[in-house]
Protein backbone atom coordinates (compact mmCIF):
# COMPACT_ATOMS: atom_id res chain seq x y z
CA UNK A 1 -4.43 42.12 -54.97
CA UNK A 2 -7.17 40.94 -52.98
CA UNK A 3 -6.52 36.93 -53.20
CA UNK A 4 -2.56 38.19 -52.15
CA UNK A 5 -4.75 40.12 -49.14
CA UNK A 6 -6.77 36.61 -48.53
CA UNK A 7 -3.66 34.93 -48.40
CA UNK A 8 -1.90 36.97 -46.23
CA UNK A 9 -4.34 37.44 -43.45
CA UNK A 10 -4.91 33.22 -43.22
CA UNK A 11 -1.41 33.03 -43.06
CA UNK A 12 -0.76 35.40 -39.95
CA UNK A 13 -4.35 34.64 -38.13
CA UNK A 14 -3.00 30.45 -38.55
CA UNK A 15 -1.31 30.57 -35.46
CA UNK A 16 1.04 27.64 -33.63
CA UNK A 17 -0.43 25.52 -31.12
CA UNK A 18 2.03 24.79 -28.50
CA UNK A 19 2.09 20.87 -27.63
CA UNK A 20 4.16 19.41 -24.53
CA UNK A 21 3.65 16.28 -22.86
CA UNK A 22 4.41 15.08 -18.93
CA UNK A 23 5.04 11.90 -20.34
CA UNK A 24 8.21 12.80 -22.32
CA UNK A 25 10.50 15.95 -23.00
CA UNK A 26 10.67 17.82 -26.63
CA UNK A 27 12.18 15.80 -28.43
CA UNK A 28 13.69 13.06 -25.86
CA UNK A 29 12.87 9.65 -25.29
CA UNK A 30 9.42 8.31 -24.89
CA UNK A 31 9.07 5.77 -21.52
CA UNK A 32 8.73 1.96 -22.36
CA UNK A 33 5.14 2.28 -20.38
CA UNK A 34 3.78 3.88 -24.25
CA UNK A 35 5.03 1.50 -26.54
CA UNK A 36 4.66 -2.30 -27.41
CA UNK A 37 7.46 -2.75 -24.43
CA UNK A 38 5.35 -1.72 -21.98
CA UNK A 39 1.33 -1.12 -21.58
CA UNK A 40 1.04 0.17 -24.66
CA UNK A 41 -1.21 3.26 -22.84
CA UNK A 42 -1.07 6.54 -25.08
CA UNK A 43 0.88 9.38 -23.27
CA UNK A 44 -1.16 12.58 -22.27
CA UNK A 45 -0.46 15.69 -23.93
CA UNK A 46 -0.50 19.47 -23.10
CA UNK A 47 -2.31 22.37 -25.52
CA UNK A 48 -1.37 26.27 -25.13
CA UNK A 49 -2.55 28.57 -27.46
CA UNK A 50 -5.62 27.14 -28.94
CA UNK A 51 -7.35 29.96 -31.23
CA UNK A 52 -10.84 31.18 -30.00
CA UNK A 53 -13.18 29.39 -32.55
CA UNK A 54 -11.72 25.73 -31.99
CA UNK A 55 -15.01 23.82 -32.07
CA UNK A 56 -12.76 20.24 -31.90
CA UNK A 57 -9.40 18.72 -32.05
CA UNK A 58 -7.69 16.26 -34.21
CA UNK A 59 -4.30 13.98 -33.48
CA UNK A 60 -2.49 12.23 -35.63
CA UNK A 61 0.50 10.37 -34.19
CA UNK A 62 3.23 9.33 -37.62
CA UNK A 63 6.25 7.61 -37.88
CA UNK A 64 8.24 8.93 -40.73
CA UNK A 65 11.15 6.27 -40.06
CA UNK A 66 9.40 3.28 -40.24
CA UNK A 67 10.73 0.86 -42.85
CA UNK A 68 8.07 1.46 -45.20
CA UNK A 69 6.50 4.06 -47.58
CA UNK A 70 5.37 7.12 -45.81
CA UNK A 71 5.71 5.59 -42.53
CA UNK A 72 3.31 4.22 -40.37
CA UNK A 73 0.71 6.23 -38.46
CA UNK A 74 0.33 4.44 -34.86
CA UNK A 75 -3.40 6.78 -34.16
CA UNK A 76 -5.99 8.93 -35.43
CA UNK A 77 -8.34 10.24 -33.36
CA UNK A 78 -10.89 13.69 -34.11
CA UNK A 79 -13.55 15.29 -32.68
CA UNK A 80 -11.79 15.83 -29.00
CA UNK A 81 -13.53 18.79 -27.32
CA UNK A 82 -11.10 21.56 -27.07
CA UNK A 83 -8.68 20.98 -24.32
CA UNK A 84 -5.48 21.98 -22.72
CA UNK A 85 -4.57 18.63 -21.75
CA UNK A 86 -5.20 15.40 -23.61
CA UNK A 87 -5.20 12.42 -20.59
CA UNK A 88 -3.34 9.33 -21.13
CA UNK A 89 -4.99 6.72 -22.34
CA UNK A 90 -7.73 8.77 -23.64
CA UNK A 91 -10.82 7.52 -24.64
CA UNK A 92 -12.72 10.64 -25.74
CA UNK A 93 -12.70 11.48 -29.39
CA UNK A 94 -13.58 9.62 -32.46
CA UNK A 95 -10.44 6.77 -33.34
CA UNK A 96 -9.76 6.22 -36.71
CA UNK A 97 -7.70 2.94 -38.30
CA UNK A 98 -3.89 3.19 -37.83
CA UNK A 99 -1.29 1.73 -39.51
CA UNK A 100 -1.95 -1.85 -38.50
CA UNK A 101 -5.55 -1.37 -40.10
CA UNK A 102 -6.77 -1.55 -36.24
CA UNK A 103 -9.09 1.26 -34.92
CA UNK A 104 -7.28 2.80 -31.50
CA UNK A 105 -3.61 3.66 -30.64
CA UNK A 106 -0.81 1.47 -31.14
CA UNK A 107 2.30 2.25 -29.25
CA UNK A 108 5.87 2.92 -30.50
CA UNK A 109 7.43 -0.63 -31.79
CA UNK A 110 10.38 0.55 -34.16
CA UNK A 111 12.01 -2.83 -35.56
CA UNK A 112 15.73 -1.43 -35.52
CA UNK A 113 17.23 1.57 -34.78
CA UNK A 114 15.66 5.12 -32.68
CA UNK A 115 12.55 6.56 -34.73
CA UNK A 116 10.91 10.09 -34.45
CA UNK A 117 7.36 9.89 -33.30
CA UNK A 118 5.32 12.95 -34.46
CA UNK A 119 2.71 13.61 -32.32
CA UNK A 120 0.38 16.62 -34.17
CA UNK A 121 -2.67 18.53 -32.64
CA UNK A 122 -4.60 20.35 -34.73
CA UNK A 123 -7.19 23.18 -34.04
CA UNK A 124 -10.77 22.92 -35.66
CA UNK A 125 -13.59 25.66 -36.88
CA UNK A 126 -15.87 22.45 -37.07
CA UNK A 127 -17.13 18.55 -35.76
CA UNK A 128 -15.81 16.12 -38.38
CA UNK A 129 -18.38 13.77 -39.26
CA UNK A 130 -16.31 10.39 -40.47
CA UNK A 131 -16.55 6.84 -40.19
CA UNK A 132 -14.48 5.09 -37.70
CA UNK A 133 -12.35 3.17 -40.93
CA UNK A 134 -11.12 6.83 -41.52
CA UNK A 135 -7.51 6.38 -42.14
CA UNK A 136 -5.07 9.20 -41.90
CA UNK A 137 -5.30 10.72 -45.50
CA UNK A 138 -8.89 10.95 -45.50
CA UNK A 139 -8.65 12.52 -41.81
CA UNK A 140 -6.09 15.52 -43.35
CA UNK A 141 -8.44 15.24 -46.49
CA UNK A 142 -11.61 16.18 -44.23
CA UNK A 143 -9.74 18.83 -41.97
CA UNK A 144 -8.72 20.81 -45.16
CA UNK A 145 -10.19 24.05 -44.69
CA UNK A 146 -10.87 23.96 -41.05
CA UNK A 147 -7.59 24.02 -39.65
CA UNK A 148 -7.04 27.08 -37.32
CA UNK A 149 -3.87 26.13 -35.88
CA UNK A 150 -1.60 23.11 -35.21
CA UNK A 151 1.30 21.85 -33.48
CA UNK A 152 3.62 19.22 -32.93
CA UNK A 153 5.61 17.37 -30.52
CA UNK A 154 8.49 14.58 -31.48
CA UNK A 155 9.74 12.01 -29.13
CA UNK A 156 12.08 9.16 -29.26
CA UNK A 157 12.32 5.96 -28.85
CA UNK A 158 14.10 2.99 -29.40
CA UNK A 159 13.95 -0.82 -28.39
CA UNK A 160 16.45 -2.36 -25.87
CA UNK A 161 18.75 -5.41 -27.12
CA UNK A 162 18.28 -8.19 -25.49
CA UNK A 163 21.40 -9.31 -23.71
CA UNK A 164 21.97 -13.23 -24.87
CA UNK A 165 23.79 -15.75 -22.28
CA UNK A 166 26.37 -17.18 -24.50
């Protein structure tokens, strides 16, 4: 009965961080100016509801669409003093290796078709101490256990066709 008690009170005191960003609406398209189109300049993001305790922040930014397994994670970074806005092109934090094995954020470049880009804040009780080749299991491996809340946002986006001249 008391591990069911445990249980019950992490579950209801892990509360949902609310992420938005002025760069892009819920869940609509992401502007050219983020990706491998454009400057390749990560977008800012808004945080509501961070829990009092929050000693840092994490982001992970994931593709689940790419055309490979488990899709490709375009940026890592941790140890962001709590915040209600992330700027663009931040520079705070600790970046981690992406996807392309390169430390730093790396823009939206889906090869075919529209892809969802996950963009997840998380909430932490403590200051992650990790090497900057931390990749994005062993940054959700370290955060275990120190998550007090997260949230998400998902945007869009999808590479014009270039128009040929025959």
């Amino acid at each position: 009965m008391k591990v069911l008690l445990t249980l019950m009170v992490a579950f209801f005191l892990h509360t949902s961080l609310t992420v938005t960003s002025t760069s892009f609406p819920k869940d609509g398209l992401i502007p050219s100016k983020y990706t491998c189109d454009g400057t390749n300049l990560s977008p800012s993001l808004q945080i509501q509801d961070l829990p009092k305790g929050t000693k840092t922040m994490a982001l992970i930014i994931h593709d689940p669409d790419a055309p490979m397994e488990g899709g490709i994670t375009h940026w890592i970074v941790w140890n962001i003093p709590p915040t209600k806005s992330i700027p663009e092109n931040l520079k705070g934090g600790i970046q981690g290796m992406n996807g392309a094995n390169q430390t730093g954020y790396t823009g939206p470049c889906p090869p075919s078709g529209k892809h969802h880009y996950h963009f997840n804040v998380y909430a932490l009780d403590t200051e992650l101490l990790l090497s900057k080749n931390t990749n994005k299991d062993q940054l959700e491996k370290a955060m275990e256990g120190h998550i007090l809340s997260e949230g998400n946002l998902i945007g869009l986006y999808e590479r014009k066709k270039e128009v040929s001249d025959k």
